[in-house]
C-alpha atoms as a PDB file:
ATOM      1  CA  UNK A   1      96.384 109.217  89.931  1.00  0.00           C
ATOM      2  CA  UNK A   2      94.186 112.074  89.116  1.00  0.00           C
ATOM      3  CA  UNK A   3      92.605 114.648  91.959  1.00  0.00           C
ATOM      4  CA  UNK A   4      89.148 114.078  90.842  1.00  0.00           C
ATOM      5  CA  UNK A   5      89.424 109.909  91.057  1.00  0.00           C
ATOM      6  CA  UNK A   6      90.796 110.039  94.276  1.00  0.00           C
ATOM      7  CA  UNK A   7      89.161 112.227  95.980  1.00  0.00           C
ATOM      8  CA  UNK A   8      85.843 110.008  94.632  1.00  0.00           C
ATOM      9  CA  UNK A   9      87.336 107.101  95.874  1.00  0.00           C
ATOM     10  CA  UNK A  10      87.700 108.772  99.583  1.00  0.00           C
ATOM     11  CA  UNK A  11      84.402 109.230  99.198  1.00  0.00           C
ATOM     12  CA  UNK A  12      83.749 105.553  98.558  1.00  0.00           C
ATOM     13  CA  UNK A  13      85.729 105.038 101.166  1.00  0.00           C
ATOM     14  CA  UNK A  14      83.661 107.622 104.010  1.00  0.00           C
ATOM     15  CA  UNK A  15      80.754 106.134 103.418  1.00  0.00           C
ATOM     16  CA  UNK A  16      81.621 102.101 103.347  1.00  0.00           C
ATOM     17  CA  UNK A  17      84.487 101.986 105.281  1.00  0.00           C
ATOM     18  CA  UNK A  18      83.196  98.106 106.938  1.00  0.00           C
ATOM     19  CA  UNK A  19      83.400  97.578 103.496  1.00  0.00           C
ATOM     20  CA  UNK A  20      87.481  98.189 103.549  1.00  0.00           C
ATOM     21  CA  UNK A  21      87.746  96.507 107.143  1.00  0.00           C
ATOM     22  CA  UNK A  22      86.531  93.147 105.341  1.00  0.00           C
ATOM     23  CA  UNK A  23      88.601  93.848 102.513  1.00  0.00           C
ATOM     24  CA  UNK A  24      91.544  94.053 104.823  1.00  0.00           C
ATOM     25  CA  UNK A  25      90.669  90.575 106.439  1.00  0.00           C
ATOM     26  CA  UNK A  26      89.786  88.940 103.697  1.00  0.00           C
ATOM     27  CA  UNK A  27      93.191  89.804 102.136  1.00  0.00           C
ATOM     28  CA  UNK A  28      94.513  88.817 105.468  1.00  0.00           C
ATOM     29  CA  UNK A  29      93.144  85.235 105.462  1.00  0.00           C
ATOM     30  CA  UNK A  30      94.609  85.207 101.292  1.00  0.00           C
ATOM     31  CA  UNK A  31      97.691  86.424 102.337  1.00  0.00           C
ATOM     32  CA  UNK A  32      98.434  83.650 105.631  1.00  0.00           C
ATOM     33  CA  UNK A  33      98.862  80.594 104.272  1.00  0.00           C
ATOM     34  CA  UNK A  34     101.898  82.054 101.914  1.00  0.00           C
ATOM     35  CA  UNK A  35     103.440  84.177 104.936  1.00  0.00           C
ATOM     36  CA  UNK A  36     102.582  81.834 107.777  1.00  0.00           C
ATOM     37  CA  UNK A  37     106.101  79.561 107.178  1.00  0.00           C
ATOM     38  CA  UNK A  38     109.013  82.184 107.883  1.00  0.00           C
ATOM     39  CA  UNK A  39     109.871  84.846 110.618  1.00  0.00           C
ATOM     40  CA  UNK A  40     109.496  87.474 108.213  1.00  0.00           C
ATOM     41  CA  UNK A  41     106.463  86.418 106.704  1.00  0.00           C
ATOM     42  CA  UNK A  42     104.989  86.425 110.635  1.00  0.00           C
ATOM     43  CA  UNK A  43     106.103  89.890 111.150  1.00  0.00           C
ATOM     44  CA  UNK A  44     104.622  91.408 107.942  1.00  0.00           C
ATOM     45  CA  UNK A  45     101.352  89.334 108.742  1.00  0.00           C
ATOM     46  CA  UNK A  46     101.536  91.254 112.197  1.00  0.00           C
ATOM     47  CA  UNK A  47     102.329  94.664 110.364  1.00  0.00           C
ATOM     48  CA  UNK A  48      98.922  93.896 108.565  1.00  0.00           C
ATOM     49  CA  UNK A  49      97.571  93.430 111.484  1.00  0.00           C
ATOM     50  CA  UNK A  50      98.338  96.188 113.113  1.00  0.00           C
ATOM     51  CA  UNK A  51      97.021  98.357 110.083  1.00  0.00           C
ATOM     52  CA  UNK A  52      93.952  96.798 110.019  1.00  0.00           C
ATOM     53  CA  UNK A  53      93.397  97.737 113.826  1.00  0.00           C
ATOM     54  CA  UNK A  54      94.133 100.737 112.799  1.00  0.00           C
ATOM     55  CA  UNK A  55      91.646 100.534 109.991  1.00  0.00           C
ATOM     56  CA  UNK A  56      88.856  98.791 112.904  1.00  0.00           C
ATOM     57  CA  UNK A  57      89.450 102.218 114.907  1.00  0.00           C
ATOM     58  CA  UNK A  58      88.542 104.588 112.142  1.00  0.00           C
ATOM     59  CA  UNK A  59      85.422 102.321 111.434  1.00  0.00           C
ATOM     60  CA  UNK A  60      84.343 102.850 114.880  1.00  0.00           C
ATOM     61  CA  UNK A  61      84.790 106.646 115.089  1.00  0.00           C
ATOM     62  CA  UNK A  62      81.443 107.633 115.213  1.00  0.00           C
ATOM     63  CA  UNK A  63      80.663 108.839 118.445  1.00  0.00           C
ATOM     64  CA  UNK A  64      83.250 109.599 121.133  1.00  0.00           C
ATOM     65  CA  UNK A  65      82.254 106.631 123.495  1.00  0.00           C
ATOM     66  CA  UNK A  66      82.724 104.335 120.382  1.00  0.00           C
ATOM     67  CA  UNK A  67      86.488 105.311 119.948  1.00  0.00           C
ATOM     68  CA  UNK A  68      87.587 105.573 123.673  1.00  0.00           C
ATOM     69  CA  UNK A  69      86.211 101.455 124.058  1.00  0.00           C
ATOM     70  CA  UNK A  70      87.952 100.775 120.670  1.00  0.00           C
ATOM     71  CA  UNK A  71      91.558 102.309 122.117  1.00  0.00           C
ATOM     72  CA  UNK A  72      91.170 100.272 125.198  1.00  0.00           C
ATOM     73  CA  UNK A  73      91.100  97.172 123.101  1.00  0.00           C
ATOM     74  CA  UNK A  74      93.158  98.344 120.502  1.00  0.00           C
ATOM     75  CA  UNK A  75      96.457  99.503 122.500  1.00  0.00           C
ATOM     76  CA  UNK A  76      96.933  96.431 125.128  1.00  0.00           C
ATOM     77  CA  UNK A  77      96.324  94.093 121.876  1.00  0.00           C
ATOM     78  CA  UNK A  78      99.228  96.227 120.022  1.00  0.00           C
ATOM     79  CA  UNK A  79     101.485  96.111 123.645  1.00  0.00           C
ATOM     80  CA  UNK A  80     100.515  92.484 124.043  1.00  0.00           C
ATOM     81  CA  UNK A  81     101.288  91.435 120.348  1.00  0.00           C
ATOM     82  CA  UNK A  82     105.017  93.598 120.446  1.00  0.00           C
ATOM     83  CA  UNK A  83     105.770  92.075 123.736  1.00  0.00           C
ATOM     84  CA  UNK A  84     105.005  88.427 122.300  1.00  0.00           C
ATOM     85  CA  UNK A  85     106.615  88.746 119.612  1.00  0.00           C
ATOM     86  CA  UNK A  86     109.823  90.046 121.176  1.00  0.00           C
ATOM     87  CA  UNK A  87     109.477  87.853 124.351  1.00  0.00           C
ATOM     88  CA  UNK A  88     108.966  84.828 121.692  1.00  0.00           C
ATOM     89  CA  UNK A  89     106.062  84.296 124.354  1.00  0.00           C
ATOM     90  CA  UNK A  90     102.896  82.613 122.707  1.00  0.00           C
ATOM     91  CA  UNK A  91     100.406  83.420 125.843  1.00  0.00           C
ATOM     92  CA  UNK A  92     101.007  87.021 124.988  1.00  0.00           C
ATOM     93  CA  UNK A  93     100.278  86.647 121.609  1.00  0.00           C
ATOM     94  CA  UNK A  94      97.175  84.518 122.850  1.00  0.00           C
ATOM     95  CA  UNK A  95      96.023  87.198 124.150  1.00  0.00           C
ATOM     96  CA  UNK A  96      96.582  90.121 122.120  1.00  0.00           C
ATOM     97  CA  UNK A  97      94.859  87.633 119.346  1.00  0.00           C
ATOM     98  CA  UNK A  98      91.825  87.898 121.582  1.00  0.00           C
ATOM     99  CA  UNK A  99      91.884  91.514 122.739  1.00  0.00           C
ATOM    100  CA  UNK A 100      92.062  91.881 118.352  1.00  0.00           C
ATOM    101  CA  UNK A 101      88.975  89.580 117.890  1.00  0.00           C
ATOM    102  CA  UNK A 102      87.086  91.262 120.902  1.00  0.00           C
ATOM    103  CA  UNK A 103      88.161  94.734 118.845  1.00  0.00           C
ATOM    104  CA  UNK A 104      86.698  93.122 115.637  1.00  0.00           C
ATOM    105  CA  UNK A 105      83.873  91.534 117.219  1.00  0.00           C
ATOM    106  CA  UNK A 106      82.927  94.783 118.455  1.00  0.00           C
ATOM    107  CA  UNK A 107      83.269  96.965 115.216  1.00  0.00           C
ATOM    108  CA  UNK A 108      81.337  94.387 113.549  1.00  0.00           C
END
Protein backbone atom coordinates (compact mmCIF):
# COMPACT_ATOMS: atom_id res chain seq x y z
CA UNK A 1 0.00 0.00 0.00
CA UNK A 2 1.15 3.45 -0.67
CA UNK A 3 2.50 6.04 2.28
CA UNK A 4 0.09 8.66 1.36
CA UNK A 5 -3.23 6.12 1.53
CA UNK A 6 -2.28 4.88 4.66
CA UNK A 7 -1.31 7.36 6.47
CA UNK A 8 -5.03 8.97 5.30
CA UNK A 9 -6.60 6.06 6.44
CA UNK A 10 -4.91 6.48 10.13
CA UNK A 11 -6.35 9.50 9.94
CA UNK A 12 -9.80 8.05 9.31
CA UNK A 13 -9.06 5.98 11.80
CA UNK A 14 -7.98 8.98 14.78
CA UNK A 15 -10.83 10.61 14.34
CA UNK A 16 -13.72 7.67 14.20
CA UNK A 17 -12.19 5.12 15.96
CA UNK A 18 -16.09 3.97 17.66
CA UNK A 19 -16.51 3.68 14.21
CA UNK A 20 -13.75 0.62 14.03
CA UNK A 21 -14.91 -0.72 17.60
CA UNK A 22 -18.43 -1.47 15.84
CA UNK A 23 -16.78 -2.66 12.91
CA UNK A 24 -14.92 -5.11 15.05
CA UNK A 25 -18.26 -6.39 16.69
CA UNK A 26 -20.19 -6.41 13.99
CA UNK A 27 -17.63 -8.69 12.24
CA UNK A 28 -17.63 -10.50 15.48
CA UNK A 29 -21.38 -11.34 15.53
CA UNK A 30 -20.70 -12.36 11.28
CA UNK A 31 -17.96 -14.31 12.16
CA UNK A 32 -19.78 -16.63 15.39
CA UNK A 33 -22.12 -18.60 13.98
CA UNK A 34 -19.30 -20.20 11.46
CA UNK A 35 -16.60 -20.47 14.41
CA UNK A 36 -18.95 -21.19 17.28
CA UNK A 37 -18.92 -25.35 16.46
CA UNK A 38 -15.11 -26.36 17.02
CA UNK A 39 -12.34 -25.74 19.71
CA UNK A 40 -10.42 -23.86 17.35
CA UNK A 41 -13.01 -21.84 16.01
CA UNK A 42 -13.72 -20.81 20.02
CA UNK A 43 -10.20 -19.85 20.50
CA UNK A 44 -9.84 -17.62 17.39
CA UNK A 45 -13.35 -16.08 18.36
CA UNK A 46 -11.55 -15.35 21.81
CA UNK A 47 -8.32 -14.04 19.96
CA UNK A 48 -10.89 -11.53 18.35
CA UNK A 49 -11.94 -10.81 21.34
CA UNK A 50 -9.18 -10.01 22.94
CA UNK A 51 -8.18 -7.57 20.01
CA UNK A 52 -11.17 -5.87 20.11
CA UNK A 53 -10.59 -5.08 23.95
CA UNK A 54 -7.71 -3.99 22.90
CA UNK A 55 -9.33 -1.89 20.24
CA UNK A 56 -12.24 -0.68 23.30
CA UNK A 57 -9.00 0.62 25.29
CA UNK A 58 -7.60 2.82 22.59
CA UNK A 59 -11.23 4.21 22.05
CA UNK A 60 -11.29 5.22 25.56
CA UNK A 61 -7.88 6.93 25.77
CA UNK A 62 -8.90 10.26 26.09
CA UNK A 63 -8.24 11.40 29.37
CA UNK A 64 -6.10 9.53 31.91
CA UNK A 65 -9.07 8.60 34.30
CA UNK A 66 -10.80 7.10 31.15
CA UNK A 67 -7.93 4.53 30.51
CA UNK A 68 -7.00 3.57 34.17
CA UNK A 69 -11.19 2.42 34.60
CA UNK A 70 -10.88 0.77 31.12
CA UNK A 71 -7.58 -1.46 32.36
CA UNK A 72 -9.41 -2.42 35.45
CA UNK A 73 -12.09 -3.96 33.34
CA UNK A 74 -10.04 -4.90 30.63
CA UNK A 75 -7.21 -7.10 32.45
CA UNK A 76 -9.44 -9.33 35.02
CA UNK A 77 -11.81 -9.95 31.79
CA UNK A 78 -8.47 -11.09 29.79
CA UNK A 79 -7.23 -13.22 33.28
CA UNK A 80 -10.78 -14.44 33.71
CA UNK A 81 -11.33 -15.47 29.97
CA UNK A 82 -7.46 -17.38 29.86
CA UNK A 83 -8.23 -19.02 33.09
CA UNK A 84 -11.73 -20.32 31.68
CA UNK A 85 -10.65 -21.35 28.91
CA UNK A 86 -7.76 -23.38 30.29
CA UNK A 87 -9.69 -24.47 33.47
CA UNK A 88 -12.57 -25.57 30.82
CA UNK A 89 -14.54 -23.59 33.64
CA UNK A 90 -17.73 -21.80 32.17
CA UNK A 91 -18.35 -19.44 35.45
CA UNK A 92 -15.04 -17.91 34.58
CA UNK A 93 -15.84 -17.33 31.25
CA UNK A 94 -19.30 -15.99 32.65
CA UNK A 95 -17.66 -13.62 34.04
CA UNK A 96 -14.97 -12.37 32.00
CA UNK A 97 -18.07 -12.16 29.31
CA UNK A 98 -19.46 -9.61 31.72
CA UNK A 99 -16.38 -7.72 32.89
CA UNK A 100 -16.09 -7.44 28.51
CA UNK A 101 -19.73 -6.12 28.21
CA UNK A 102 -19.29 -3.77 31.33
CA UNK A 103 -15.85 -2.64 29.24
CA UNK A 104 -18.09 -2.15 26.11
CA UNK A 105 -20.93 -0.76 27.84
CA UNK A 106 -18.71 1.76 29.15
CA UNK A 107 -16.78 2.85 25.92
CA UNK A 108 -20.04 3.12 24.35
Amino acid sequence: MPVAVTTRWLAIARRHPSAWLLAAQLLAVVLYPALDDTAGGRAALGMFGMAVLGLALWVVQRSPLGSWLALLLAIPAVVFSLAGALLERSALVTTAQLLESLLYFYTA
